[in-house]
PDB file of N, CA and C in Angstrom:
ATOM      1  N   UNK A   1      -4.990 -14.235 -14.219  1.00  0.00           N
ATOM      2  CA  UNK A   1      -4.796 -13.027 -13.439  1.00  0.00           C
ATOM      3  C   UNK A   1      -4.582 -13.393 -11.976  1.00  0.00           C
ATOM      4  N   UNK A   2      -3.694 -12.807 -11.197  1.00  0.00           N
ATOM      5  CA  UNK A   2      -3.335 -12.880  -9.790  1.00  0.00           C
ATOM      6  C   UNK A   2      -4.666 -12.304  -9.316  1.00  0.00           C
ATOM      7  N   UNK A   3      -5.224 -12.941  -7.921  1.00  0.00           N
ATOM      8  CA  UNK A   3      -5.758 -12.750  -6.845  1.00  0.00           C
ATOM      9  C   UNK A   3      -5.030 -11.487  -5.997  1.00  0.00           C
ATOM     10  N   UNK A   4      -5.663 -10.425  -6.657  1.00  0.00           N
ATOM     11  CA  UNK A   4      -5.594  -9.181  -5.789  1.00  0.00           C
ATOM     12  C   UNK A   4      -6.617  -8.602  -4.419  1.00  0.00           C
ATOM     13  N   UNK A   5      -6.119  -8.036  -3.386  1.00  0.00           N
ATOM     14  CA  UNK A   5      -6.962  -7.813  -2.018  1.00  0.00           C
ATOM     15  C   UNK A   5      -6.187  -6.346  -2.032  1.00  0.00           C
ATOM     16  N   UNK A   6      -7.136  -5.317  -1.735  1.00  0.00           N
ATOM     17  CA  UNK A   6      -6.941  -4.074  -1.107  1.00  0.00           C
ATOM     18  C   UNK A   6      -5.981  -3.768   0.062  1.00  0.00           C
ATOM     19  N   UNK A   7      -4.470  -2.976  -0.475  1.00  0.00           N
ATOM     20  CA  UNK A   7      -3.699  -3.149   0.458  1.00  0.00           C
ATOM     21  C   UNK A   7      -3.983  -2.825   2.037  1.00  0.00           C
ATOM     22  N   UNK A   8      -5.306  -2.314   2.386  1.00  0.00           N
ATOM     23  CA  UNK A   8      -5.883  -2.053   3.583  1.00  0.00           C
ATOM     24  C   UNK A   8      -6.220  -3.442   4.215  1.00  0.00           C
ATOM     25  N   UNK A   9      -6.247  -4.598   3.614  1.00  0.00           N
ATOM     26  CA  UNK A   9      -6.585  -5.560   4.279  1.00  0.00           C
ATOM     27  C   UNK A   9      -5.562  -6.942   4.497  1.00  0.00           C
ATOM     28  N   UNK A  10      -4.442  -6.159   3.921  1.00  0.00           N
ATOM     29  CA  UNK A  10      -3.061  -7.133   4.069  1.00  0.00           C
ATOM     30  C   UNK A  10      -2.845  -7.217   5.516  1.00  0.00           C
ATOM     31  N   UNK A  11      -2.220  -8.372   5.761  1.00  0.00           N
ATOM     32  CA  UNK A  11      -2.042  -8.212   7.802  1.00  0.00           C
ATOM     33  C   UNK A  11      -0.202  -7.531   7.577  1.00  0.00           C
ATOM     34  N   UNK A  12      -0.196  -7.557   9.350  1.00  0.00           N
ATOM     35  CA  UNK A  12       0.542  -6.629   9.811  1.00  0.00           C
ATOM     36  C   UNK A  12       2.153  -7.496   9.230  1.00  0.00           C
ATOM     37  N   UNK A  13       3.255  -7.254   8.781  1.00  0.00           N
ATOM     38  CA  UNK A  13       4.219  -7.853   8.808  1.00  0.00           C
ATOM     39  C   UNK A  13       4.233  -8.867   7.839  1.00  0.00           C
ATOM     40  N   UNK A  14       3.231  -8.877   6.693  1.00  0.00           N
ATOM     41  CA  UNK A  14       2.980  -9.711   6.072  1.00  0.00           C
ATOM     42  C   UNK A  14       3.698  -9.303   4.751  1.00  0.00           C
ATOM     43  N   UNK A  15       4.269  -9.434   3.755  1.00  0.00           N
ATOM     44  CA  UNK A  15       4.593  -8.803   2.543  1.00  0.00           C
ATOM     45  C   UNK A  15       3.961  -9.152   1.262  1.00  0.00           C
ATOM     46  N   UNK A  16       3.574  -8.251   0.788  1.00  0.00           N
ATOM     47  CA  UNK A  16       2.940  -8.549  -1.165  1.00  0.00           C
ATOM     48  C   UNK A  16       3.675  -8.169  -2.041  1.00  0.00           C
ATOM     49  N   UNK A  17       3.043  -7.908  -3.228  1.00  0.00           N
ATOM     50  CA  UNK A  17       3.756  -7.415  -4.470  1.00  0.00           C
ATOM     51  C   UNK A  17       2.119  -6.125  -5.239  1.00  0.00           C
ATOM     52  N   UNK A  18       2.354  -4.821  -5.531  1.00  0.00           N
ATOM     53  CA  UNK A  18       1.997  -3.933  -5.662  1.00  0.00           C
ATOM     54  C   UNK A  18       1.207  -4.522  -6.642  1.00  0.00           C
ATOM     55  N   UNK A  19       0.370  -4.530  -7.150  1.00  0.00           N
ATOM     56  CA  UNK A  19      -0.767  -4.896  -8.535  1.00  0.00           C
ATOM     57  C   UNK A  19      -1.076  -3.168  -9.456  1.00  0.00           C
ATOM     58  N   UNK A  20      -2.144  -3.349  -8.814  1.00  0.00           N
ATOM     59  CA  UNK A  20      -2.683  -1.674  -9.364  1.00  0.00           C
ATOM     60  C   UNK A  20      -2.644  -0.940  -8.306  1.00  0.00           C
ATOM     61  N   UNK A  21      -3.051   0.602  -8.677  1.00  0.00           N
ATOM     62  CA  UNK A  21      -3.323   1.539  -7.975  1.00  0.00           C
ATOM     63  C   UNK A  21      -4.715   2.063  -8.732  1.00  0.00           C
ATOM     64  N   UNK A  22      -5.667   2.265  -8.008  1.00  0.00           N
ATOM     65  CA  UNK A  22      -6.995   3.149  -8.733  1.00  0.00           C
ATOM     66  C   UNK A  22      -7.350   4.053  -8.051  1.00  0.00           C
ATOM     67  N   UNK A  23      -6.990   5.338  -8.334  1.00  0.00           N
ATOM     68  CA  UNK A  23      -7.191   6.436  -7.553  1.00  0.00           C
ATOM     69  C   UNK A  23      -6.806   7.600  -8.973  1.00  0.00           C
ATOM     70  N   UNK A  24      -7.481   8.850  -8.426  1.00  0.00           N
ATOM     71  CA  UNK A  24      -7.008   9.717  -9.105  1.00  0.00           C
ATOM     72  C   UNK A  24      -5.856  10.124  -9.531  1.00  0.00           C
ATOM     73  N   UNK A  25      -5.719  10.407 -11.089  1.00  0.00           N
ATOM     74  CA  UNK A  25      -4.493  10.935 -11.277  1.00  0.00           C
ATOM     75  C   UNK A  25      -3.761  11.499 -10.317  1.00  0.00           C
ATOM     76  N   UNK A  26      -3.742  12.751  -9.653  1.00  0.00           N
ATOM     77  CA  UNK A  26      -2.975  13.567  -9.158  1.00  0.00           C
ATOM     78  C   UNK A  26      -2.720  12.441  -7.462  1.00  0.00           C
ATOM     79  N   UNK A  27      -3.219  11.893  -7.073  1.00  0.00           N
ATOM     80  CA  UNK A  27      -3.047  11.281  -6.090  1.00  0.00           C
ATOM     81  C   UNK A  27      -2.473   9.524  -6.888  1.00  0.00           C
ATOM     82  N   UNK A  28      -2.847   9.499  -7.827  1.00  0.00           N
ATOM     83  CA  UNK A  28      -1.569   8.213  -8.306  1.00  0.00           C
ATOM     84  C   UNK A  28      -0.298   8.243  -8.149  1.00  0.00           C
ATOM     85  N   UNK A  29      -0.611  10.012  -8.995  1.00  0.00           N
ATOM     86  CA  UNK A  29       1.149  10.360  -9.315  1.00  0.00           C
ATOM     87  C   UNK A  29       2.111  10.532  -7.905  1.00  0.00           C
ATOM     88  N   UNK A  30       1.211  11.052  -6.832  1.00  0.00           N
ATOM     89  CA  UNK A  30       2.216  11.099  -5.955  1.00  0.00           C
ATOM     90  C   UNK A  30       2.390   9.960  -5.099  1.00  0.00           C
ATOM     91  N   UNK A  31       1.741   8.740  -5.131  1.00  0.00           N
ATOM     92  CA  UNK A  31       1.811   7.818  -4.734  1.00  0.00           C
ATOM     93  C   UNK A  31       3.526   7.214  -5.379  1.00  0.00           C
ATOM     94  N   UNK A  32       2.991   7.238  -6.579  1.00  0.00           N
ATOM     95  CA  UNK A  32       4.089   6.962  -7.699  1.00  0.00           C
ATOM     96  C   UNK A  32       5.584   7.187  -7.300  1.00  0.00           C
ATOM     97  N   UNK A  33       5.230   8.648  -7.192  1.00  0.00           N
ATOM     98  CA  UNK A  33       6.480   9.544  -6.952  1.00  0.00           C
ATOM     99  C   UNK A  33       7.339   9.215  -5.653  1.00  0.00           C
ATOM    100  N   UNK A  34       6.482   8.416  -4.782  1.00  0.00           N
ATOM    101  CA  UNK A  34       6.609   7.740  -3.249  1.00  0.00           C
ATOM    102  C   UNK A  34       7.662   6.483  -3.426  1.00  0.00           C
ATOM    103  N   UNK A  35       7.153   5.949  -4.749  1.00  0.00           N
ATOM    104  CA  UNK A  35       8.508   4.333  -4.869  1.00  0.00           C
ATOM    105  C   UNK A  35       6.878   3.640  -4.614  1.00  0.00           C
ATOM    106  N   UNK A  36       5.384   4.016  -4.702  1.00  0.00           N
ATOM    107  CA  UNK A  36       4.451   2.457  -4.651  1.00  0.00           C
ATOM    108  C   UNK A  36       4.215   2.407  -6.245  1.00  0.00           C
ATOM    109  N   UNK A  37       5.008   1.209  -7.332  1.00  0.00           N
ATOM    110  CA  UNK A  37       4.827   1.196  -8.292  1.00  0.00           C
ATOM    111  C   UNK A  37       4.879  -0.003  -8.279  1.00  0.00           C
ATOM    112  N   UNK A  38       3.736  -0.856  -9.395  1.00  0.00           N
ATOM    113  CA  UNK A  38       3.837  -2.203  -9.461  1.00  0.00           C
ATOM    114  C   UNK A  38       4.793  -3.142  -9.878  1.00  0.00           C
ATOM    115  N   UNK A  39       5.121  -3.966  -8.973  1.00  0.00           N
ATOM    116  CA  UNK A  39       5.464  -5.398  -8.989  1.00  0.00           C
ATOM    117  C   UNK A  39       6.330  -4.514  -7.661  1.00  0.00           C
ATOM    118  N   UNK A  40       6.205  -3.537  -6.988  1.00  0.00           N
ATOM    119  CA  UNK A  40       7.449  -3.333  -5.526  1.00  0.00           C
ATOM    120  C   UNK A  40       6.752  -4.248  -4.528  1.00  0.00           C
ATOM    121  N   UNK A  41       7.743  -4.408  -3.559  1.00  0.00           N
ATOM    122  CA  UNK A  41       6.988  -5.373  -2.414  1.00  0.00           C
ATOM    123  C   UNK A  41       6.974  -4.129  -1.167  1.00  0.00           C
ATOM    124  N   UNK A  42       5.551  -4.442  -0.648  1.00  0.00           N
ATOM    125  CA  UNK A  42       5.134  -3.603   0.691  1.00  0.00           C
ATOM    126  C   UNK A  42       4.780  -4.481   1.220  1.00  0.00           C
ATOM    127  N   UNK A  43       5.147  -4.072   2.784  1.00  0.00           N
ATOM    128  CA  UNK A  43       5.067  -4.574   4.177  1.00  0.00           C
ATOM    129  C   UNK A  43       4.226  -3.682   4.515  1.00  0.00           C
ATOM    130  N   UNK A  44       2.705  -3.617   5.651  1.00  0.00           N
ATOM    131  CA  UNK A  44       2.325  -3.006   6.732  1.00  0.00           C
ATOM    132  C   UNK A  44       3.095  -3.514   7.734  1.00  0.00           C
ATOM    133  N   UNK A  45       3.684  -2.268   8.654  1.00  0.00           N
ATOM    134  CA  UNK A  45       4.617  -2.512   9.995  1.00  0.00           C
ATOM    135  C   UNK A  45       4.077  -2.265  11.330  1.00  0.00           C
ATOM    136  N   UNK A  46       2.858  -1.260  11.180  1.00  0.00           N
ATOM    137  CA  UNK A  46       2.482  -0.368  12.340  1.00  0.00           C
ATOM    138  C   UNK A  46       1.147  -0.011  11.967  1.00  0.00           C
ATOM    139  N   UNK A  47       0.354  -0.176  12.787  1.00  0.00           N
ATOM    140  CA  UNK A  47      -0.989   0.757  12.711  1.00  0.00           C
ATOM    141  C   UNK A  47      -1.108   1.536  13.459  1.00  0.00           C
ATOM    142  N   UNK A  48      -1.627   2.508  13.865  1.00  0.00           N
ATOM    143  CA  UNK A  48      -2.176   3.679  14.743  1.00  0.00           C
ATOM    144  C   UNK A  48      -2.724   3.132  15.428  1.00  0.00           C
ATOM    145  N   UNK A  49      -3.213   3.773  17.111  1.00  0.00           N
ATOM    146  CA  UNK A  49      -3.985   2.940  17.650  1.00  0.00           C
ATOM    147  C   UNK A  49      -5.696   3.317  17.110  1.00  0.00           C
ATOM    148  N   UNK A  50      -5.579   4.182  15.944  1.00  0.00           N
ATOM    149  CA  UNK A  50      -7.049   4.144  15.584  1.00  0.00           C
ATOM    150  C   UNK A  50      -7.427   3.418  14.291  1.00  0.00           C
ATOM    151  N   UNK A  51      -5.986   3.015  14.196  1.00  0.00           N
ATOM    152  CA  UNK A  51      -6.569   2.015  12.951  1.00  0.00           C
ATOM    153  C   UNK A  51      -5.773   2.612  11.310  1.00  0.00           C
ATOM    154  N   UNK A  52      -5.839   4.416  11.637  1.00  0.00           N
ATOM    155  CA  UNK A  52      -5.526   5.137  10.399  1.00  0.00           C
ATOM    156  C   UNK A  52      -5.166   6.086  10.486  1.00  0.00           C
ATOM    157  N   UNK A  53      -3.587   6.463  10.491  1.00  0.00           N
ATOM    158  CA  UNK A  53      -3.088   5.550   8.790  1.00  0.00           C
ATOM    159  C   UNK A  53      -2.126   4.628   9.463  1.00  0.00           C
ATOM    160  N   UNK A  54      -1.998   3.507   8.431  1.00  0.00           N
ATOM    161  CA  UNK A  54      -1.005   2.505   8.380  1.00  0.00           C
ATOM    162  C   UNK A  54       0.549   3.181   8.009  1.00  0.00           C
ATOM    163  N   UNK A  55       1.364   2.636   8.904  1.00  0.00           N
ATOM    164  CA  UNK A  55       2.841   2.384   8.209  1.00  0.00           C
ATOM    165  C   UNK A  55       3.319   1.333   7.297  1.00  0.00           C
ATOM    166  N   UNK A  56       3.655   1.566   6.126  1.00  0.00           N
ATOM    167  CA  UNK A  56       4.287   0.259   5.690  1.00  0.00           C
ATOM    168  C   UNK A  56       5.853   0.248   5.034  1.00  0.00           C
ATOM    169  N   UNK A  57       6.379  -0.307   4.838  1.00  0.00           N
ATOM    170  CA  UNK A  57       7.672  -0.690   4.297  1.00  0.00           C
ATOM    171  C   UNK A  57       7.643  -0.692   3.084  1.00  0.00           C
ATOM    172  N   UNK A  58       8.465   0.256   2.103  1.00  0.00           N
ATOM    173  CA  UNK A  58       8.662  -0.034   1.121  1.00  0.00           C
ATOM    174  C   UNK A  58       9.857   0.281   0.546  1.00  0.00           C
ATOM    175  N   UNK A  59      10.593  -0.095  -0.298  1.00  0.00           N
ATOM    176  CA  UNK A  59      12.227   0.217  -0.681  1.00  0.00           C
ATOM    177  C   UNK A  59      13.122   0.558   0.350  1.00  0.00           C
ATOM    178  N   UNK A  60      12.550  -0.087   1.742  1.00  0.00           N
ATOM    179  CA  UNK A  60      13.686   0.551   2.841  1.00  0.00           C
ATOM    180  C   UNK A  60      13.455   1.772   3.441  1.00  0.00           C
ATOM    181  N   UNK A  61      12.072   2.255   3.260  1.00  0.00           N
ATOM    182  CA  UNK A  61      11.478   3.355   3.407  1.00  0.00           C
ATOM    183  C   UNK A  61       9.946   3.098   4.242  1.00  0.00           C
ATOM    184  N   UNK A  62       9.942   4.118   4.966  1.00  0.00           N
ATOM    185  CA  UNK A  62       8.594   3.564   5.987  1.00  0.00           C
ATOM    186  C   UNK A  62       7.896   5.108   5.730  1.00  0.00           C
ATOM    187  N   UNK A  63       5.975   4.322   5.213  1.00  0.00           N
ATOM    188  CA  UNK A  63       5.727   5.242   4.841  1.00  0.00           C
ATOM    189  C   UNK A  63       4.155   5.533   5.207  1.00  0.00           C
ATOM    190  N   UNK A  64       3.591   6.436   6.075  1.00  0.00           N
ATOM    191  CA  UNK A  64       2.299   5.976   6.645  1.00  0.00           C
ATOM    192  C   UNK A  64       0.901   6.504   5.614  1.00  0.00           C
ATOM    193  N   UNK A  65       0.533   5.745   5.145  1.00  0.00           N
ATOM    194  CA  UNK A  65      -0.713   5.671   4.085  1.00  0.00           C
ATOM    195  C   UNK A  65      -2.281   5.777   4.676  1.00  0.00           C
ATOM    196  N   UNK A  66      -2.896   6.555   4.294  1.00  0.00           N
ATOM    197  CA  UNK A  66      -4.033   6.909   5.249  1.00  0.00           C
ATOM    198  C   UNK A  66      -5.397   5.422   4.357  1.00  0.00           C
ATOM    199  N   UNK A  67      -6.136   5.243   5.130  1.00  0.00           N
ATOM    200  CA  UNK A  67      -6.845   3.552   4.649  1.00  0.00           C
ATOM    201  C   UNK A  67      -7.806   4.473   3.397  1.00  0.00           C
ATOM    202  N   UNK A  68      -7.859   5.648   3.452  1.00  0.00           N
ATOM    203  CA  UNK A  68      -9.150   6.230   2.045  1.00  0.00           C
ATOM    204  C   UNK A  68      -7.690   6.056   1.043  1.00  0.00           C
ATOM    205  N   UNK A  69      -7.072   6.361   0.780  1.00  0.00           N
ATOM    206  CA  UNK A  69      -6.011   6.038  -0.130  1.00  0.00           C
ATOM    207  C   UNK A  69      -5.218   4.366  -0.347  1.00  0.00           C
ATOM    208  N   UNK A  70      -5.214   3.763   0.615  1.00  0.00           N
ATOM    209  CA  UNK A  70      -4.615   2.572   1.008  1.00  0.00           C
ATOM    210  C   UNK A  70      -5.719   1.203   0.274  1.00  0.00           C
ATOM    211  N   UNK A  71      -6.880   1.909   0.186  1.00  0.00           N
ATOM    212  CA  UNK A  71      -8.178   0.933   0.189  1.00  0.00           C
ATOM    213  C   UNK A  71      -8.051   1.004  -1.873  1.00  0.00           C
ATOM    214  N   UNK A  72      -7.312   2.038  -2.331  1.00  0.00           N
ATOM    215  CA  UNK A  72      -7.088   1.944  -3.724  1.00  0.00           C
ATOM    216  C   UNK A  72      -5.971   1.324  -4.512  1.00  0.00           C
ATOM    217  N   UNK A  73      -5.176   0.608  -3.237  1.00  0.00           N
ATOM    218  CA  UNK A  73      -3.835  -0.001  -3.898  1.00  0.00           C
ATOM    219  C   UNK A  73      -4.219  -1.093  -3.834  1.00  0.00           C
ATOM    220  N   UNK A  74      -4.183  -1.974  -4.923  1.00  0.00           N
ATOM    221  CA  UNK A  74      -4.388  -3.707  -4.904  1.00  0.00           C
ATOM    222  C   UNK A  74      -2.920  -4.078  -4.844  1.00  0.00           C
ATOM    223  N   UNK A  75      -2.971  -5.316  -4.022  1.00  0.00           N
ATOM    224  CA  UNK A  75      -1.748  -6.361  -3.872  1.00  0.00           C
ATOM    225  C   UNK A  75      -1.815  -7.642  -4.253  1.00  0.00           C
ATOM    226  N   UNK A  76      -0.642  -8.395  -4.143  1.00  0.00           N
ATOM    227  CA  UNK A  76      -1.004  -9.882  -4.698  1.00  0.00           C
ATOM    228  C   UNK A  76       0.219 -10.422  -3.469  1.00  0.00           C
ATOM    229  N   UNK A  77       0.000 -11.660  -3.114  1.00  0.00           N
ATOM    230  CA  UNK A  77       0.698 -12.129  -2.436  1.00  0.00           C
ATOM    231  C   UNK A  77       1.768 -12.986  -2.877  1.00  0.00           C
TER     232      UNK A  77
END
């Protein structure tokens, strides 16, 4: 099994590959519905200056993910 880390703790400009998502149905699905489905690659690009929510890159699409949702997407590098 790949070494997965909580996409909240990926650095800035760094890129992974999507693993799981563990979050509630109705907040999977619209994650889903967003293009974050596993094996896509996300970039964090931008943080807030409070930290939350993150921007990240995905399919050419920039998309800002708040860290209570962000802290349920696993990545792999």
């Amino acid at each position: 099994m790949k070494n997965t880390i909580p996409l909240t703790d990926l650095s800035l400009n760094l890129e992974a590959k999507i693993h799981t998502i563990n979050c509630s149905n109705s907040i999977k699905r619209r994650l889903m519905d967003l293009g974050i489905i596993p094996h896509t690659s996300i970039t964090p690009i931008f943080k807030s200056t409070s930290g939350d929510p993150i921007a990240y890159e995905i399919r050419g699409t920039v998309l800002a993910i708040r860290n209570q949702d962000a802290k349920n997407i696993f990545v792999y590098l």
